[in-house]
N, C-alpha and C. Protein backbone atom coordinates (compact mmCIF):
# COMPACT_ATOMS: atom_id res chain seq x y z
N UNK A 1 92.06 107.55 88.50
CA UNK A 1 92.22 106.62 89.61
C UNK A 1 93.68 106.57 90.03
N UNK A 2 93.66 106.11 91.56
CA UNK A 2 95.23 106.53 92.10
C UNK A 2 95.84 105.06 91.94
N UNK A 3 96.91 104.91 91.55
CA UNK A 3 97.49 103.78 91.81
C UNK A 3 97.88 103.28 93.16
N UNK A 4 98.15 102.63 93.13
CA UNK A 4 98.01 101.83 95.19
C UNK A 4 99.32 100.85 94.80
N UNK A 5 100.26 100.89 96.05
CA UNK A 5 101.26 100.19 96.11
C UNK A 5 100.82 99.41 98.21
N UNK A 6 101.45 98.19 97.85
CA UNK A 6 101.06 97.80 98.77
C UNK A 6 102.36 97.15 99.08
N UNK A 7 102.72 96.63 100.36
CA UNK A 7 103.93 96.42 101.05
C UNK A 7 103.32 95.12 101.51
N UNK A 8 104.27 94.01 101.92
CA UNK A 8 104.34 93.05 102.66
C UNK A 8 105.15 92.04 102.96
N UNK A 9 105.47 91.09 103.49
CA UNK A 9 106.33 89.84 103.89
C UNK A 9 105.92 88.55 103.33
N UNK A 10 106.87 88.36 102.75
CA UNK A 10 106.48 86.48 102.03
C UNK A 10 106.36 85.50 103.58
N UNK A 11 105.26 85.30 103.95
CA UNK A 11 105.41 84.29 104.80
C UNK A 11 105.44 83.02 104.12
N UNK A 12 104.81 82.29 103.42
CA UNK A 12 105.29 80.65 103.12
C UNK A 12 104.80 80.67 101.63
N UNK A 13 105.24 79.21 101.23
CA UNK A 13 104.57 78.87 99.89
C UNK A 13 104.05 77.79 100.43
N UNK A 14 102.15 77.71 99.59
CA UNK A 14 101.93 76.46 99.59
C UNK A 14 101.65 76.49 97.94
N UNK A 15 102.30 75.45 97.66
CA UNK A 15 102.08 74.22 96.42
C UNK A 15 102.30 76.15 95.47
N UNK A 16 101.08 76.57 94.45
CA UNK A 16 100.88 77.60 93.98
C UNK A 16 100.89 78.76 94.23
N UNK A 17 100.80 78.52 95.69
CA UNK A 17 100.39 79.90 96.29
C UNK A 17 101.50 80.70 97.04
N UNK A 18 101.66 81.79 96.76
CA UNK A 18 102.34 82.54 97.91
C UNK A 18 101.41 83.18 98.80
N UNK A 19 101.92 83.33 100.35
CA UNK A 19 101.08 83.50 101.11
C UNK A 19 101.40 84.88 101.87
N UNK A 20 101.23 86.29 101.51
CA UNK A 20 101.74 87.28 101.90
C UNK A 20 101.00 87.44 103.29
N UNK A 21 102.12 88.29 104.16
CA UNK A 21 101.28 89.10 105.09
C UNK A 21 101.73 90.76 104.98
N UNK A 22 100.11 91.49 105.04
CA UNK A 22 99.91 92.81 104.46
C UNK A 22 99.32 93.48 105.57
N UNK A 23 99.42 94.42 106.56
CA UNK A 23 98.84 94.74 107.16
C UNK A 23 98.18 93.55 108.33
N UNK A 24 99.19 92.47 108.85
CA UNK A 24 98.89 91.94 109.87
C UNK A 24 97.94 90.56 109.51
N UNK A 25 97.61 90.66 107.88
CA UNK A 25 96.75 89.77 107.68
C UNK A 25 97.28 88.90 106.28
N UNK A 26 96.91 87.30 106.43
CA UNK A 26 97.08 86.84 105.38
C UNK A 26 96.40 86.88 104.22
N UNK A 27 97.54 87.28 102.64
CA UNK A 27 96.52 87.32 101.56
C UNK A 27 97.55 86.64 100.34
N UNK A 28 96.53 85.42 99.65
CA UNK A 28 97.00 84.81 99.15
C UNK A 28 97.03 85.26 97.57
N UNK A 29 98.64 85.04 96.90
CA UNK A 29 98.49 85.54 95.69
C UNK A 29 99.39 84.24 94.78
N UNK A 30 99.18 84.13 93.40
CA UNK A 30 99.57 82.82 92.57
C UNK A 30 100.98 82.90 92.48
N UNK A 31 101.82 82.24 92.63
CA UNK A 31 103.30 82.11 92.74
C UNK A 31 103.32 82.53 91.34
N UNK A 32 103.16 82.40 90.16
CA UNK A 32 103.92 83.06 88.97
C UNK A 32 103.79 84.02 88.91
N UNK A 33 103.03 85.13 89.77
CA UNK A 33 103.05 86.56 90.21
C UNK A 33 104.78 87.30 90.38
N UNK A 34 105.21 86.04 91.08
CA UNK A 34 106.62 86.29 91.56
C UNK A 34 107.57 86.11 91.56
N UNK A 35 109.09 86.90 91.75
CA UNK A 35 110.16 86.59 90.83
C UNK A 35 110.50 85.10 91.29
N UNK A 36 110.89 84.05 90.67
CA UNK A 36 111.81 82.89 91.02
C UNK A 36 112.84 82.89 92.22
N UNK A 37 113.29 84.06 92.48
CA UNK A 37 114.18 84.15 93.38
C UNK A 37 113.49 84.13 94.73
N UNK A 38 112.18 84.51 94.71
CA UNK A 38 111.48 85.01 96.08
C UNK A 38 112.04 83.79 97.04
N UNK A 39 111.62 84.15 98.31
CA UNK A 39 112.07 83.29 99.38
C UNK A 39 111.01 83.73 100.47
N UNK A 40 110.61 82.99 101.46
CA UNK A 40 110.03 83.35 102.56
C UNK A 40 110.68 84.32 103.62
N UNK A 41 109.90 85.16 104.21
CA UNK A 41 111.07 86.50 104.92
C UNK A 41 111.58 87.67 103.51
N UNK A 42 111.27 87.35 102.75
CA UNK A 42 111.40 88.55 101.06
C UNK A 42 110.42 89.79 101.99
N UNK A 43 110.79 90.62 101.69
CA UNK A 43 109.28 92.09 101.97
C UNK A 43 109.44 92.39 100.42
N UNK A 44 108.17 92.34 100.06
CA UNK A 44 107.71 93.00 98.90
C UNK A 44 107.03 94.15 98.39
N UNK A 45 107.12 94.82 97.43
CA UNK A 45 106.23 95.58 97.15
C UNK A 45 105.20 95.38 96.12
N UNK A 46 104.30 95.83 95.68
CA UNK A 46 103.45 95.32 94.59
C UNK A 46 102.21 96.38 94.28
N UNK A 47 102.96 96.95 93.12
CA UNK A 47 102.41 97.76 92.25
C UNK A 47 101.88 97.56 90.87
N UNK A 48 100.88 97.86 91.19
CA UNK A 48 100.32 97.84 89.18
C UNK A 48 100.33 96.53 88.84
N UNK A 49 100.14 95.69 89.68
CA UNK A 49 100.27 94.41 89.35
C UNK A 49 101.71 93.30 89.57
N UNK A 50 102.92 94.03 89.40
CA UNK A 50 104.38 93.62 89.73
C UNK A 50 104.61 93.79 90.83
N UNK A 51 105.05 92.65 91.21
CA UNK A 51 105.98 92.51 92.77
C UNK A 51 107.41 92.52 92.81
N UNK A 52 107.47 93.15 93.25
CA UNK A 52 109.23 93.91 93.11
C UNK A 52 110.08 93.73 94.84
N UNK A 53 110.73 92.10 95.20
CA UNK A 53 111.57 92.39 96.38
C UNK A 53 112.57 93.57 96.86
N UNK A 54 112.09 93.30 98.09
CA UNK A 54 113.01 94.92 98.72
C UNK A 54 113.90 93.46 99.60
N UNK A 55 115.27 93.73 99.02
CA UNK A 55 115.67 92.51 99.59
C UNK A 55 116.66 93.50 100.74
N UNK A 56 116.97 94.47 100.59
CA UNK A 56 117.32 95.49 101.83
C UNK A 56 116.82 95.58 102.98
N UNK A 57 115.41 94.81 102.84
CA UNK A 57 114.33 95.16 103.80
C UNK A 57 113.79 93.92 104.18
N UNK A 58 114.66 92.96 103.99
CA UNK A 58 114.60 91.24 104.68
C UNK A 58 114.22 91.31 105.79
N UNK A 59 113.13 90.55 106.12
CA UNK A 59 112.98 90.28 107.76
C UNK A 59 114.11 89.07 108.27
N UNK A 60 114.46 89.54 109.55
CA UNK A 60 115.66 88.54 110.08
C UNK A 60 115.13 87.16 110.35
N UNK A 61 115.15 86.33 110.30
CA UNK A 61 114.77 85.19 110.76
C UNK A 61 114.66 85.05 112.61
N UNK A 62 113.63 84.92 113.39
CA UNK A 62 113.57 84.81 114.31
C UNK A 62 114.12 83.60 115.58
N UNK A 63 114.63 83.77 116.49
CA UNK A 63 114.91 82.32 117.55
C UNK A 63 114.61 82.20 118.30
């Protein structure tokens, strides 16, 4: 079996949850999934189970 890495953007936290968007769509995963440091606007990656920020790859904050 192939391993699968998947990409996305921290859009918000609620309470437990982080709330990624992956392909245009929201998918919710348990905040202790993720490092302490995360922040909303983080792009992540998430392989094999670990989510690893690409903090190079910050989305700008919009105005």
């Amino acid at each position: 079996m192939e391993d699968q890495s998947l990409r996305g953007v921290i859009t918000r936290f609620d309470g437990n949850i982080v709330v990624v968007e992956i392909e245009g769509e929201d998918i919710n995963f348990p905040h202790d999934q993720f490092p302490a440091e995360a922040v909303a606007g983080d792009v992540i990656k998430i392989e094999n189970g670990k989510v690893d920020l690409l903090r190079e790859e910050r989305e700008q904050p919009r105005d």
